[in-house]
PDB file of N, CA and C in Angstrom:
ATOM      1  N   UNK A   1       4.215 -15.475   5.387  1.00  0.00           N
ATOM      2  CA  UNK A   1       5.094 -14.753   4.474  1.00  0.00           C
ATOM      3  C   UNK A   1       6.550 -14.993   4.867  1.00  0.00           C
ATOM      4  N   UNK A   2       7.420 -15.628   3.818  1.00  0.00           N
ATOM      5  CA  UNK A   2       8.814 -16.087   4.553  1.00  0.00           C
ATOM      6  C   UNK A   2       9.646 -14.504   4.111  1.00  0.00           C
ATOM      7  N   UNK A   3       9.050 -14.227   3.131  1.00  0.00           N
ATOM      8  CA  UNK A   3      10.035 -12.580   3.386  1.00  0.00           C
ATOM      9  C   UNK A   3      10.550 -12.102   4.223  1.00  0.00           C
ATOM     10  N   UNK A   4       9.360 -12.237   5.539  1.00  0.00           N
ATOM     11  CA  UNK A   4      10.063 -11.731   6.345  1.00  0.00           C
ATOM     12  C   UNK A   4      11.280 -11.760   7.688  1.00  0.00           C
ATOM     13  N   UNK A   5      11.620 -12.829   6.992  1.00  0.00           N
ATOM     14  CA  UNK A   5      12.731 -13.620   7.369  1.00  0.00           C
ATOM     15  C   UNK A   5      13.721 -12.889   8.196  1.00  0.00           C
ATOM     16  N   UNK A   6      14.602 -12.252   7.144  1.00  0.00           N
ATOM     17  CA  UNK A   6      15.344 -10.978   7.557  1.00  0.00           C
ATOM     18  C   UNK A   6      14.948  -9.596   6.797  1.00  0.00           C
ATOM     19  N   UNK A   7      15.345  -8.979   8.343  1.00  0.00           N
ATOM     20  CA  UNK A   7      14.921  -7.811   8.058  1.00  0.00           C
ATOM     21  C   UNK A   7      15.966  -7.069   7.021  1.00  0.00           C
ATOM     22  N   UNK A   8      16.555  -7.151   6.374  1.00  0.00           N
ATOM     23  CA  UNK A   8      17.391  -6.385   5.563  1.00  0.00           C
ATOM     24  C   UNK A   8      16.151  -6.705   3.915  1.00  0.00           C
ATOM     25  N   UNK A   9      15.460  -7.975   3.946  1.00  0.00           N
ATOM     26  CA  UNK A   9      14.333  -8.015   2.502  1.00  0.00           C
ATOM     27  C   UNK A   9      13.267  -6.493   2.984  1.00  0.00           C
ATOM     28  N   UNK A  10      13.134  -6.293   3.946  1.00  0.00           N
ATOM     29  CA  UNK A  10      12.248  -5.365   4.263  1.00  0.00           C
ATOM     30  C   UNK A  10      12.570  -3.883   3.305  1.00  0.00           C
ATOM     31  N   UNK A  11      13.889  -3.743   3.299  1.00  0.00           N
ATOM     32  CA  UNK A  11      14.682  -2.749   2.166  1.00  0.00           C
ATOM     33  C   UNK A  11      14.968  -3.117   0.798  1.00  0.00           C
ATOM     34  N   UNK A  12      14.666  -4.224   0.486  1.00  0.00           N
ATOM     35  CA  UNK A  12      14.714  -4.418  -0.634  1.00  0.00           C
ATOM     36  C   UNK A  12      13.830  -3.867  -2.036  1.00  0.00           C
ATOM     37  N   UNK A  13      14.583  -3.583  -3.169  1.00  0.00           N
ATOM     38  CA  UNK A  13      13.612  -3.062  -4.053  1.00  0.00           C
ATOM     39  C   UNK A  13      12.281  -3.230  -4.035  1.00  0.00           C
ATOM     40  N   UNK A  14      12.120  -4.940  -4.124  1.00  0.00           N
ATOM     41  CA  UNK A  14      10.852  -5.243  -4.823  1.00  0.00           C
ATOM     42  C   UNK A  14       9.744  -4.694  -3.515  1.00  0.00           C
ATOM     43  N   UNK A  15       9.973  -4.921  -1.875  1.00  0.00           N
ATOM     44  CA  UNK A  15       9.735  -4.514  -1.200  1.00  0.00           C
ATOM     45  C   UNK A  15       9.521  -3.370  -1.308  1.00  0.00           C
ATOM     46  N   UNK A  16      10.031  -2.338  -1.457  1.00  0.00           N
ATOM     47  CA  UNK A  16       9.873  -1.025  -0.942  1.00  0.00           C
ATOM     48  C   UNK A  16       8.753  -0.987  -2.625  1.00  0.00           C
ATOM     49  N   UNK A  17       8.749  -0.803  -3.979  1.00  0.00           N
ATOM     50  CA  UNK A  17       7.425  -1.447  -4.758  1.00  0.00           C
ATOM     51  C   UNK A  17       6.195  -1.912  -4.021  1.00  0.00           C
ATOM     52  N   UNK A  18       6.290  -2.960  -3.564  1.00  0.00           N
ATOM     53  CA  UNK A  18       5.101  -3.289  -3.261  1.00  0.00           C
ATOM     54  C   UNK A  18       4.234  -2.440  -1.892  1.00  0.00           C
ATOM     55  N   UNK A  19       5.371  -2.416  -1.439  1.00  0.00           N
ATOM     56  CA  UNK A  19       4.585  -0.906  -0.281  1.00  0.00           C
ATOM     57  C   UNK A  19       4.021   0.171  -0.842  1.00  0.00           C
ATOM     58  N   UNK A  20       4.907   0.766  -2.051  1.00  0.00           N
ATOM     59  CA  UNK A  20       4.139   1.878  -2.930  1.00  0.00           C
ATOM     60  C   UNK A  20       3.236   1.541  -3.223  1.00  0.00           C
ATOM     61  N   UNK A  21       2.899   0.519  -3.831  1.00  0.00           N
ATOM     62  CA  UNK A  21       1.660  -0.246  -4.760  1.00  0.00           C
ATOM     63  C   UNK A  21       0.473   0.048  -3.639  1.00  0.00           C
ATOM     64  N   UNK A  22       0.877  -0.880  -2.240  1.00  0.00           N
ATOM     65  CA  UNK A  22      -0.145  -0.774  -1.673  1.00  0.00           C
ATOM     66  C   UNK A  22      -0.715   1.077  -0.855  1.00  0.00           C
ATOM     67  N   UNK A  23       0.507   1.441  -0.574  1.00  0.00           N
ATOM     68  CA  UNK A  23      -0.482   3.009  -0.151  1.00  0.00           C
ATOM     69  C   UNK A  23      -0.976   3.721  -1.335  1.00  0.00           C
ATOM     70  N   UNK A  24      -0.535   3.329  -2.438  1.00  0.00           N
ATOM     71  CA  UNK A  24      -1.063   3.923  -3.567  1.00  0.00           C
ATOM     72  C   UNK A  24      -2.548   3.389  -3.906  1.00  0.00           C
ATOM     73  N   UNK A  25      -2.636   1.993  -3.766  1.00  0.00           N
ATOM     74  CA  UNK A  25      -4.210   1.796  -3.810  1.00  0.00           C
ATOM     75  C   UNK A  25      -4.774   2.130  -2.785  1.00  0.00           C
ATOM     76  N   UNK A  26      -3.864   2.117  -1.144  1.00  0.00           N
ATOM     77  CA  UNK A  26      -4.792   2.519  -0.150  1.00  0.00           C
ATOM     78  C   UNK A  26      -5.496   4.235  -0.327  1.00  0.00           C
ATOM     79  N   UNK A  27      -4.879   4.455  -0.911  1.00  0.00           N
ATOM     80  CA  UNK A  27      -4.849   6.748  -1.053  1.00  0.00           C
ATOM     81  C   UNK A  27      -5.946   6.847  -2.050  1.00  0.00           C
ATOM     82  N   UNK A  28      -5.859   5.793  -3.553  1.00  0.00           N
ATOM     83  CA  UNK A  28      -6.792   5.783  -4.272  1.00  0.00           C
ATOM     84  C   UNK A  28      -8.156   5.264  -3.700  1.00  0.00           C
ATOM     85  N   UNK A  29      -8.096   4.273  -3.250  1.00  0.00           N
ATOM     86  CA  UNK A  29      -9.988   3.908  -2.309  1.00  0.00           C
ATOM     87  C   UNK A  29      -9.993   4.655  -1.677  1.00  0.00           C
ATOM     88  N   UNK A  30      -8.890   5.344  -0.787  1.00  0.00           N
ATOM     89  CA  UNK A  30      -9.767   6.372   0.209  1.00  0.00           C
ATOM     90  C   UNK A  30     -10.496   7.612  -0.578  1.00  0.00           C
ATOM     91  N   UNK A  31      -9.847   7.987  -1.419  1.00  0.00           N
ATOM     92  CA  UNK A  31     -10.195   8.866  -2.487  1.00  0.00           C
ATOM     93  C   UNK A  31     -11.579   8.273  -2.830  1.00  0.00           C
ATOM     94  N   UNK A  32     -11.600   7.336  -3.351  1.00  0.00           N
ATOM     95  CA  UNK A  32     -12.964   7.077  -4.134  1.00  0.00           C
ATOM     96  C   UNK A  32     -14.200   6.994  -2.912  1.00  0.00           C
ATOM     97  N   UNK A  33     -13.636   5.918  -1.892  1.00  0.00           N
ATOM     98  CA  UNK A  33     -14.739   6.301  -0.960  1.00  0.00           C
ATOM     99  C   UNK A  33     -15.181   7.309  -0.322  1.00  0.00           C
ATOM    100  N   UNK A  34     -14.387   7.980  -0.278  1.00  0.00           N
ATOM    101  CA  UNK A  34     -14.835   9.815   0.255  1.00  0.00           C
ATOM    102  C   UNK A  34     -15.546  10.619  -1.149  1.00  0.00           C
ATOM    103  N   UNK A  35     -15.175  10.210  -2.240  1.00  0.00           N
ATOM    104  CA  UNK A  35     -16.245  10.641  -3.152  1.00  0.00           C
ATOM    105  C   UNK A  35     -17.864  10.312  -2.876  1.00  0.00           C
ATOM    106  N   UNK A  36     -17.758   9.092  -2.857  1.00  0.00           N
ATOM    107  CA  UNK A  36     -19.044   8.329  -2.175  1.00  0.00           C
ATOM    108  C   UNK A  36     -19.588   8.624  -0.886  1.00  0.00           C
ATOM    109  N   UNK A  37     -18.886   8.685   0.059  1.00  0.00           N
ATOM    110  CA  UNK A  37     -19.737   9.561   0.959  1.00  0.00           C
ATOM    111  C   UNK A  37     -19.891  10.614   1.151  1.00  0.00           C
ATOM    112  N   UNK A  38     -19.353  11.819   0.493  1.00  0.00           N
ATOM    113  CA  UNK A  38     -19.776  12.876   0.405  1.00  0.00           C
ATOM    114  C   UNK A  38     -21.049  13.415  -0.358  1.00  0.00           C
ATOM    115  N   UNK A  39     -21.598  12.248  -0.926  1.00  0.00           N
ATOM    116  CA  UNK A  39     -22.693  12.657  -1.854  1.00  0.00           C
ATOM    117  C   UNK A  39     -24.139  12.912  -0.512  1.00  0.00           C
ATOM    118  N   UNK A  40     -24.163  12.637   0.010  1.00  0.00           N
ATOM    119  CA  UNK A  40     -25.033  12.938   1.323  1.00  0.00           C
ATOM    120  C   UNK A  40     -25.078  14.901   1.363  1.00  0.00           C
TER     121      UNK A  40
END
């Protein structure tokens, strides 16, 4: 990943987006998989 080149892209819009994106799908699977194992 050359992004990470300098650290000042680390603050960058599209950056700080794609971090949302990802804890947002990470929060949603955890969600769904704890649906799924709670069925026990």
């Amino acid at each position: 990943m050359r992004m990470m080149k300098t650290r000042n892209s680390l603050l960058s819009p599209r950056s700080l987006v794609v971090h949302a994106v990802g804890i947002g799908a990470a929060v949603w699977l955890g969600k769904a998989w704890g649906k799924n194992t709670k069925e026990d």
